[in-house]
Protein backbone atom coordinates (compact mmCIF):
# COMPACT_ATOMS: atom_id res chain seq x y z
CA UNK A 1 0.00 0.00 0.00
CA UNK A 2 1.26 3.42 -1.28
CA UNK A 3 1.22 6.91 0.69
CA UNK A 4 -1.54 7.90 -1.31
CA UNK A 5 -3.54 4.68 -0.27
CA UNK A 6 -3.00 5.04 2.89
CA UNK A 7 -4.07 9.32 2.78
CA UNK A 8 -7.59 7.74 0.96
CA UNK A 9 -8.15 5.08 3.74
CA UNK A 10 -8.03 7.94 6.38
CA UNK A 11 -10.53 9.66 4.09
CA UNK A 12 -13.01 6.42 5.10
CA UNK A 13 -12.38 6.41 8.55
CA UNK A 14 -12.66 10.12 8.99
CA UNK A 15 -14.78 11.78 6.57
CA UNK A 16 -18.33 12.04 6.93
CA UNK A 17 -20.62 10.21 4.58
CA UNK A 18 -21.48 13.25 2.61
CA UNK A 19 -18.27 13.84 2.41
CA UNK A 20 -15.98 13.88 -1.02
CA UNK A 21 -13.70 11.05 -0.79
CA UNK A 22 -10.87 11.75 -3.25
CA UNK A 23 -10.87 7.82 -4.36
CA UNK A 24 -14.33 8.79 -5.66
CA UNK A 25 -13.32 11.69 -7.82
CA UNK A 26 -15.04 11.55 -10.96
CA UNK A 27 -11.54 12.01 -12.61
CA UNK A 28 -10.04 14.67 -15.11
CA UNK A 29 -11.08 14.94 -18.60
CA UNK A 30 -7.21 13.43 -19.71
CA UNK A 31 -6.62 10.35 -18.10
CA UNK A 32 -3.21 10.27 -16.60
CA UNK A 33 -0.84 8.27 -14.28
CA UNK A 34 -1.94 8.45 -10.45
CA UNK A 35 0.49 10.15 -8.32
CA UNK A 36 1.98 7.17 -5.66
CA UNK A 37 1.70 9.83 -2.67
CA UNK A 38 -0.59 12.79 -3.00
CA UNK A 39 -4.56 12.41 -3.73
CA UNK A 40 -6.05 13.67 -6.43
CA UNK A 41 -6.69 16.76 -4.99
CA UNK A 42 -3.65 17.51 -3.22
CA UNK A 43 -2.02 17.07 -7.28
CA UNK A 44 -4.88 20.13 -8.73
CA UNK A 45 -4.02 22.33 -5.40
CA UNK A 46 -0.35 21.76 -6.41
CA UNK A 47 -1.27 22.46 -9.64
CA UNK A 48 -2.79 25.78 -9.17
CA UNK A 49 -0.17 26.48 -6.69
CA UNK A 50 2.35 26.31 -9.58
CA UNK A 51 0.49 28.33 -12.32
CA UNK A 52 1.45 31.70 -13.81
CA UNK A 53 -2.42 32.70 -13.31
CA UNK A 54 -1.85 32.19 -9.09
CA UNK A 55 1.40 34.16 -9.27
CA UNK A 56 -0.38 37.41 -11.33
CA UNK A 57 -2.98 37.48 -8.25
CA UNK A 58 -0.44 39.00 -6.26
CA UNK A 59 -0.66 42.10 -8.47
CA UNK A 60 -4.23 42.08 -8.72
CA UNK A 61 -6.49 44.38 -7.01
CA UNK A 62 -8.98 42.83 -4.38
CA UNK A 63 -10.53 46.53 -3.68
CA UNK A 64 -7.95 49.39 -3.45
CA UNK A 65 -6.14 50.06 -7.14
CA UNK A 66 -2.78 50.64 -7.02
CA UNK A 67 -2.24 50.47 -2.66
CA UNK A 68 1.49 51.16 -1.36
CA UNK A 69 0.60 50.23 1.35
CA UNK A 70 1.55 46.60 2.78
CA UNK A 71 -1.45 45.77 4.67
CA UNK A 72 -3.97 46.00 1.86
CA UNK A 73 -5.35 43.05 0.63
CA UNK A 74 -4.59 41.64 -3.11
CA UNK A 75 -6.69 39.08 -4.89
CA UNK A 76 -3.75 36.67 -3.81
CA UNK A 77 -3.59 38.02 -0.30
CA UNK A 78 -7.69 37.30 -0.21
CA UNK A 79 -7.64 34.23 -1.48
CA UNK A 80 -5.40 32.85 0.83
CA UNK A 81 -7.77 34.00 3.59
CA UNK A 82 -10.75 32.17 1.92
CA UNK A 83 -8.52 28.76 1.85
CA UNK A 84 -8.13 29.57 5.73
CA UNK A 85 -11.88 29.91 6.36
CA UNK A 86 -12.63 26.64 3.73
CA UNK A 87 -10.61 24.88 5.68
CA UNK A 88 -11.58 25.27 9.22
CA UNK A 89 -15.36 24.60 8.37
CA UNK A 90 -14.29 21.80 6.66
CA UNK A 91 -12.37 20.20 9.22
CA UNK A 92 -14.97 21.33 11.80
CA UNK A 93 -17.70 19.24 9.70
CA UNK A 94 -15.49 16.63 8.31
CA UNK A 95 -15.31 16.97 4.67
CA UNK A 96 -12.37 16.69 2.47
CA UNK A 97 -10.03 19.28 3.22
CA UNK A 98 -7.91 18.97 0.08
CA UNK A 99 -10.59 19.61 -2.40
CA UNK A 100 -12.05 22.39 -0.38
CA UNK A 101 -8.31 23.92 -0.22
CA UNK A 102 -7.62 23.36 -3.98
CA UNK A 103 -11.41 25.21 -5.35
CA UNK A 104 -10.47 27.71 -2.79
CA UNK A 105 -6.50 28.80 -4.54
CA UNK A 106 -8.35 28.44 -7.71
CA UNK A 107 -11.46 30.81 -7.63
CA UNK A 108 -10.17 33.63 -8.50
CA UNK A 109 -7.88 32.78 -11.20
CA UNK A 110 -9.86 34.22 -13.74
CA UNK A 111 -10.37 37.89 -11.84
CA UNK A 112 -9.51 41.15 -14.56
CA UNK A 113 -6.97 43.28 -13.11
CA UNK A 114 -8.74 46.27 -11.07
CA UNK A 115 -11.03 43.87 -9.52
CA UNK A 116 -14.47 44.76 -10.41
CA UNK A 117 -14.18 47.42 -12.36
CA UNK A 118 -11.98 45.00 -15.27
CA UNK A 119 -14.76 43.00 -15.03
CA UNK A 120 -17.23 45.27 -16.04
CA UNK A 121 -15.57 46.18 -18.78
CA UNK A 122 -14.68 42.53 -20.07
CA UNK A 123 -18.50 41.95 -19.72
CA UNK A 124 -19.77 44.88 -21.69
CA UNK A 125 -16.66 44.16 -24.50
CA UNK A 126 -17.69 40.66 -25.15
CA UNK A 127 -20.79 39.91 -26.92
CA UNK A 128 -21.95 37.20 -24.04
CA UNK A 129 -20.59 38.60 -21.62
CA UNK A 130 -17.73 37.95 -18.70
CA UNK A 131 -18.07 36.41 -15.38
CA UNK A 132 -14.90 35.69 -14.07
CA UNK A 133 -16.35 32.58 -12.18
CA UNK A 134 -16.42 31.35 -15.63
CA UNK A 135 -12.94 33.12 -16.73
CA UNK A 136 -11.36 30.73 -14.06
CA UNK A 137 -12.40 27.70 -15.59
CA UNK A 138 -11.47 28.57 -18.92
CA UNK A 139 -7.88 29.22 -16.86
CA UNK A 140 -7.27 26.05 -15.75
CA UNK A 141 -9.19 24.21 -18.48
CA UNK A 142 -7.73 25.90 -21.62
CA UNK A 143 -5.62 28.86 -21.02
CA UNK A 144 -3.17 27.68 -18.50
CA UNK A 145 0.81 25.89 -19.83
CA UNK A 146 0.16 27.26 -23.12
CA UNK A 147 -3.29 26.33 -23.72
CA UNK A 148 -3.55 22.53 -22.36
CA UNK A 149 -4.93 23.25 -19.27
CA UNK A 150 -4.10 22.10 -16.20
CA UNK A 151 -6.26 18.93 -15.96
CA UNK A 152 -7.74 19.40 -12.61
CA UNK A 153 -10.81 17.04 -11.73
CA UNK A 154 -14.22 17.43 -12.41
CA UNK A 155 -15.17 18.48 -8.49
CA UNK A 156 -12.23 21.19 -8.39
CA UNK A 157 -13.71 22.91 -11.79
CA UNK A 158 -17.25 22.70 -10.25
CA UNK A 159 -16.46 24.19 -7.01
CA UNK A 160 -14.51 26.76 -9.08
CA UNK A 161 -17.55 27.56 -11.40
CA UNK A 162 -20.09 27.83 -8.75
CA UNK A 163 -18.29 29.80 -5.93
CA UNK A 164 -20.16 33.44 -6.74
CA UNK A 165 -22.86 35.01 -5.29
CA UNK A 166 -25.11 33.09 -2.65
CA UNK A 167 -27.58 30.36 -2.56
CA UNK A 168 -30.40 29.93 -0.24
CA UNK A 169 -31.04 26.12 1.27
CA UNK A 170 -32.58 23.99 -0.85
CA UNK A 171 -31.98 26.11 -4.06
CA UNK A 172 -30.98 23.88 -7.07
CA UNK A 173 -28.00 25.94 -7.97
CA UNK A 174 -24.52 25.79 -6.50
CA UNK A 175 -21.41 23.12 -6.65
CA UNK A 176 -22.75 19.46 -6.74
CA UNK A 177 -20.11 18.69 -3.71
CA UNK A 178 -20.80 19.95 -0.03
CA UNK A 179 -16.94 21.08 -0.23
CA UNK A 180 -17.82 23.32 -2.92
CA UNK A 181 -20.72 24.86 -1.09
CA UNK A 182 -18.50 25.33 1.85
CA UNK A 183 -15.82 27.75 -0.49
CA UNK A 184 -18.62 29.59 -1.76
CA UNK A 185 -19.68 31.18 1.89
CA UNK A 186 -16.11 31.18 3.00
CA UNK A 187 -15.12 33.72 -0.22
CA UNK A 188 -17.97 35.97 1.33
CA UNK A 189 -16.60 35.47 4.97
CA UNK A 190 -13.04 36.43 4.24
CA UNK A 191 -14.15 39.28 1.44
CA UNK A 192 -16.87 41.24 3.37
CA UNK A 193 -15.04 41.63 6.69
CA UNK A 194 -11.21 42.04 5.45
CA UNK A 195 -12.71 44.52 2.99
CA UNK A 196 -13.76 46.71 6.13
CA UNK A 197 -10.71 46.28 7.30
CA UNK A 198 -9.17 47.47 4.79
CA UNK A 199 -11.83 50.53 4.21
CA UNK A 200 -11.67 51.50 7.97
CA UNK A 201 -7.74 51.58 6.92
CA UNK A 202 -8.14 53.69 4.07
CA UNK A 203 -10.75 56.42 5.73
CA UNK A 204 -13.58 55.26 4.01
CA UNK A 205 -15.28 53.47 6.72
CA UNK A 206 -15.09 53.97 10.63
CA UNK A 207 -15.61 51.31 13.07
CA UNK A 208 -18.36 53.80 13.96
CA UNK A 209 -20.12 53.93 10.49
CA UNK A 210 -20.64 50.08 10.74
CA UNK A 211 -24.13 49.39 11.55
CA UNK A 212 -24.71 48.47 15.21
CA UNK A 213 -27.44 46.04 15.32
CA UNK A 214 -25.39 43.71 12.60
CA UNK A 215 -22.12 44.06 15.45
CA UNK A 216 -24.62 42.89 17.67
CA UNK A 217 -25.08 39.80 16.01
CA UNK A 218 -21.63 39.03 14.01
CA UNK A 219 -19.00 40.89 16.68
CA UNK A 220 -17.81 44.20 17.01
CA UNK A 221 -13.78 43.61 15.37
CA UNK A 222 -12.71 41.55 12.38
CA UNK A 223 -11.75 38.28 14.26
CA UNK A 224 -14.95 38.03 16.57
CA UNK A 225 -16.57 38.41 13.01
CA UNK A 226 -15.00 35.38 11.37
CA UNK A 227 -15.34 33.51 14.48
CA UNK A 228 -18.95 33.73 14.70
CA UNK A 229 -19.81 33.64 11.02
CA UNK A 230 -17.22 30.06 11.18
CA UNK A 231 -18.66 28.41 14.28
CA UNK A 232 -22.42 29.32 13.11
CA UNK A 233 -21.68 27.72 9.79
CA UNK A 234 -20.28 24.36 11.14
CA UNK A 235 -22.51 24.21 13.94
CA UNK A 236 -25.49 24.51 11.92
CA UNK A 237 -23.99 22.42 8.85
CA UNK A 238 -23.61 19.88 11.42
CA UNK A 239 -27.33 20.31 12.67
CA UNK A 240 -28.88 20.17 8.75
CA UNK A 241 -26.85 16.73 8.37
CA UNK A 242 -27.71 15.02 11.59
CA UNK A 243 -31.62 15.92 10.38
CA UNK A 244 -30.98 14.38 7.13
CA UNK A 245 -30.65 17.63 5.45
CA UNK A 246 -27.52 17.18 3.20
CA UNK A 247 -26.72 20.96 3.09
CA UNK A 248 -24.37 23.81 4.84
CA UNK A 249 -25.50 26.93 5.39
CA UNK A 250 -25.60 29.78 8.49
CA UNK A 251 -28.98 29.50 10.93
CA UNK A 252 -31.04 32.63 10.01
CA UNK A 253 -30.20 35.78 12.52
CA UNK A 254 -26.20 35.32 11.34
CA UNK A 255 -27.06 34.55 7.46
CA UNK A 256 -29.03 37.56 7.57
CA UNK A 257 -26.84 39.69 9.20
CA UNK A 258 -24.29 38.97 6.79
CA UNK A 259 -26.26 39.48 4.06
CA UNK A 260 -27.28 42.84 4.87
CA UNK A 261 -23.40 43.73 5.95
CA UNK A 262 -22.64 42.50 2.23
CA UNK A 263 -25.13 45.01 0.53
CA UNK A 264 -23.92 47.77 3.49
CA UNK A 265 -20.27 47.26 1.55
CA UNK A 266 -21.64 47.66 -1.92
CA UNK A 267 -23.58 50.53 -1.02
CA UNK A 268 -20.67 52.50 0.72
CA UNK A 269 -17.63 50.90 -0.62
CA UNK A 270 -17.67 48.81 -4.05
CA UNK A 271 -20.09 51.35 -5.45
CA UNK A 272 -18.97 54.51 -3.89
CA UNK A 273 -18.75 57.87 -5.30
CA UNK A 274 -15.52 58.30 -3.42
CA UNK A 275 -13.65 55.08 -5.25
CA UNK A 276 -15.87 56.42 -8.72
CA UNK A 277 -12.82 58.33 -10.06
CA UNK A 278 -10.42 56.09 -9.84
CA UNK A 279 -12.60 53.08 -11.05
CA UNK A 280 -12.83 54.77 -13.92
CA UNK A 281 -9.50 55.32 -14.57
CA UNK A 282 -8.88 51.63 -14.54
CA UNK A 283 -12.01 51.27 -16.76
CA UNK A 284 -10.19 53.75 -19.01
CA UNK A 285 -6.73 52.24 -19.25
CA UNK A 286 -8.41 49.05 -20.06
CA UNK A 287 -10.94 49.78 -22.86
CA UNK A 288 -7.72 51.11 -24.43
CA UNK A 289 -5.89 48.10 -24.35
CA UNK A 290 -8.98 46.25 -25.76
CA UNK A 291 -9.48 48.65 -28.69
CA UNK A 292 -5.42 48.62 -29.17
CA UNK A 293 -5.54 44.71 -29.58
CA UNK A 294 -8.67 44.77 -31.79
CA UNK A 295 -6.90 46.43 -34.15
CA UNK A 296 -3.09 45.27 -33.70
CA UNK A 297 -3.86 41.13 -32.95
CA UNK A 298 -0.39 40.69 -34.00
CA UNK A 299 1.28 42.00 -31.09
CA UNK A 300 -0.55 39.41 -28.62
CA UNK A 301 1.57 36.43 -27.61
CA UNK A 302 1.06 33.55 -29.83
CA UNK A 303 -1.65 31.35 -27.83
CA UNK A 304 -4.24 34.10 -27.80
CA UNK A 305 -3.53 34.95 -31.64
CA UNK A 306 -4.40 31.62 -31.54
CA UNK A 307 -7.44 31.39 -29.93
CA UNK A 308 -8.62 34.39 -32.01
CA UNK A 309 -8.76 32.14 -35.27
CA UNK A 310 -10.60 29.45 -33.49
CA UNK A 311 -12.64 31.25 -31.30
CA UNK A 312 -12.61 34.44 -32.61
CA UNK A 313 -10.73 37.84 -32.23
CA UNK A 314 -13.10 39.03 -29.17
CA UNK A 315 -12.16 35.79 -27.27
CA UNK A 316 -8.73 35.99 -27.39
CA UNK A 317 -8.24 39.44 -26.69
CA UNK A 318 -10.52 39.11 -23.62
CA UNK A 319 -8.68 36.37 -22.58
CA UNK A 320 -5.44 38.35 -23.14
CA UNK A 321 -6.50 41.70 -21.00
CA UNK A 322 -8.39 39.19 -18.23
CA UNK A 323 -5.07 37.56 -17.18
CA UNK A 324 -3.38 40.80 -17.21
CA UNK A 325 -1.74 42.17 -13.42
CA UNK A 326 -2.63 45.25 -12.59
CA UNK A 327 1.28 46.71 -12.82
CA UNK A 328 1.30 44.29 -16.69
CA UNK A 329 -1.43 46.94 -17.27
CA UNK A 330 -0.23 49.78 -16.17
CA UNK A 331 3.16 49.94 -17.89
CA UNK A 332 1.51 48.16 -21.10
CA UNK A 333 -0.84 51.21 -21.11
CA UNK A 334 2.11 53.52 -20.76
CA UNK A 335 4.36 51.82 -23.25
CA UNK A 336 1.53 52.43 -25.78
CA UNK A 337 0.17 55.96 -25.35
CA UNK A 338 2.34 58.00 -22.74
CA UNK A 339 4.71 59.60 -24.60
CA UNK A 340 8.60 59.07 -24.28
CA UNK A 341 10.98 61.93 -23.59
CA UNK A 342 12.80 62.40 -26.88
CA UNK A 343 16.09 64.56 -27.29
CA UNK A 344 16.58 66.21 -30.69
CA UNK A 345 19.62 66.95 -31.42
């Protein structure tokens, strides 16, 4: 008996039924050799670990464009945080840890540089639209060592697909795997409450301007926060499943409350007027770019001139400016249109 064996017979004796047991994995669209020590999906975390698309997250924007500051949170920073909360409610229900760990380092793969705001554009450029739930499949399906992909298995690229917005109990849509479920409330965990840290940190919020009666129920600082919405989540995970209800979820009062702290962010940070100018300057640099490549194809590296004869030229320039850094962006934008100091002689 290998490592590996050994790692899936643990699964069995420790797992929960509902669990995902990696020696059940529905397997990867390429069948390939299985690895003598790691599971399944300890090999796609690995994987994702070792991409170019995890690297560029570290000069992506989570919130705050363009933050010298060290303690701001980037898109890698964040989703580092989300593989932290995954994994504690996992553990603390008893689902696979390694396949909640490997959606979680993958979800964001397919974010535009200037979080949001890239998006937006990307999803009024292309004819059906951009969701970058979707962008992060095509990563790791198609886009990724040179266009082959990284051959992940089928639960990893469903947890990936399905990790936006929220789902109510019951509700049809979502990741098919419990461990899936479990990184889509844990992005929202880490994102709404290190995003007010962060905003009380850049002077847009004040612990003050937080509404009271949701402190009352989630905490009054960032770690009583995550504590509460964590333990709520297992504990009542672990209450659904002893009642034959094969779901995870938050009880009411907290789910609420965290719902309604979600749309308080939107309303005074995502969509402020304060962050307006500025998210319009990244909307600016980046229409650019598109309308420079949509006329000059040429000068993209070869794989997306590729895809823009299979797929067309709208795909592959979208897929060009969507893996973009912020900082690949920035000087791109300047090597094109800021003009050069010139000496005549």
């Amino acid at each position: 008996m290998n490592i590996r064996e050994k790692v899936e017979g643990f699964e069995r004796l420790m797992l929960i039924k509902e669990a995902t047991l990696s020696a059940g994995t529905k397997g990867r669209k390429r069948i390939e050799e299985i690895d003598n020590i790691r599971t399944c999906f300890m090999v796609d975390r690995d994987r994702i670990i070792h991409s170019k698309s995890f690297r560029r997250l570290k000069h992506k924007t989570q919130v705050y464009i363009k933050t010298f500051g060290d303690h701001y949170r980037t898109r890698l920073t964040h989703t580092l945080e989300v593989s932290q909360v995954a994994r504690t409610i996992a553990v603390g229900i008893g689902l696979n840890e390694s396949l909640v760990e490997a959606i979680s380092l993958g979800h964001d793969l397919g974010h535009v540089a200037f979080a949001h705001n890239g998006e937006e554009v990307l999803n009024n450029f292309l004819s059906l639209g951009f969701r970058h739930n979707e962008q992060s499949v095509r990563v790791v399906t198609k886009l990724e060592k040179n266009g082959s992909g990284l051959n992940l298995t089928e639960e990893v690229i469903d947890g990936i697909l399905h990790h936006s917005g929220l789902r109510n109990i019951g509700e049809d849509k979502g990741a098919k795997t419990l461990e899936g479920r479990i990184v889509q409330y844990s992005d929202k965990i880490a994102y709404i409450n290190h995003d007010i840290d962060d905003s009380i940190r850049a002077g847009l919020l004040s612990q003050e301007s937080l509404p009271k009666e949701l402190l009352k129920v989630l905490g009054n600082t960032h770690s009583e926060r995550i504590e509460t919405l964590v333990l709520d989540l297992i504990k009542t995970s672990n209450q659904n499943l002893s009642n034959g209800i094969v779901e995870v979820g938050l009880s009411f009062e907290v789910g609420n409350a965290m719902k309604e702290l979600r749309s308080f962010m939107f309303k005074n940070v995502y969509l402020s007027e304060e962050l307006k100018v500025e998210r319009n300057k990244a909307k600016f640099i980046l229409e650019q770019l598109i309308n420079h490549f949509m006329k000059m194809p040429d000068e993209m590296p070869v794989l997306y001139r590729e895809i823009s004869e299979a797929e067309g030229l709208q795909r592959g320039v979208a897929d060009y400016i969507a893996g973009m850094s912020d900082d690949y962006c920035l000087n791109l934008f300047s090597e094109l249109y800021v003009p050069k100091l010139v000496i005549y002689k």
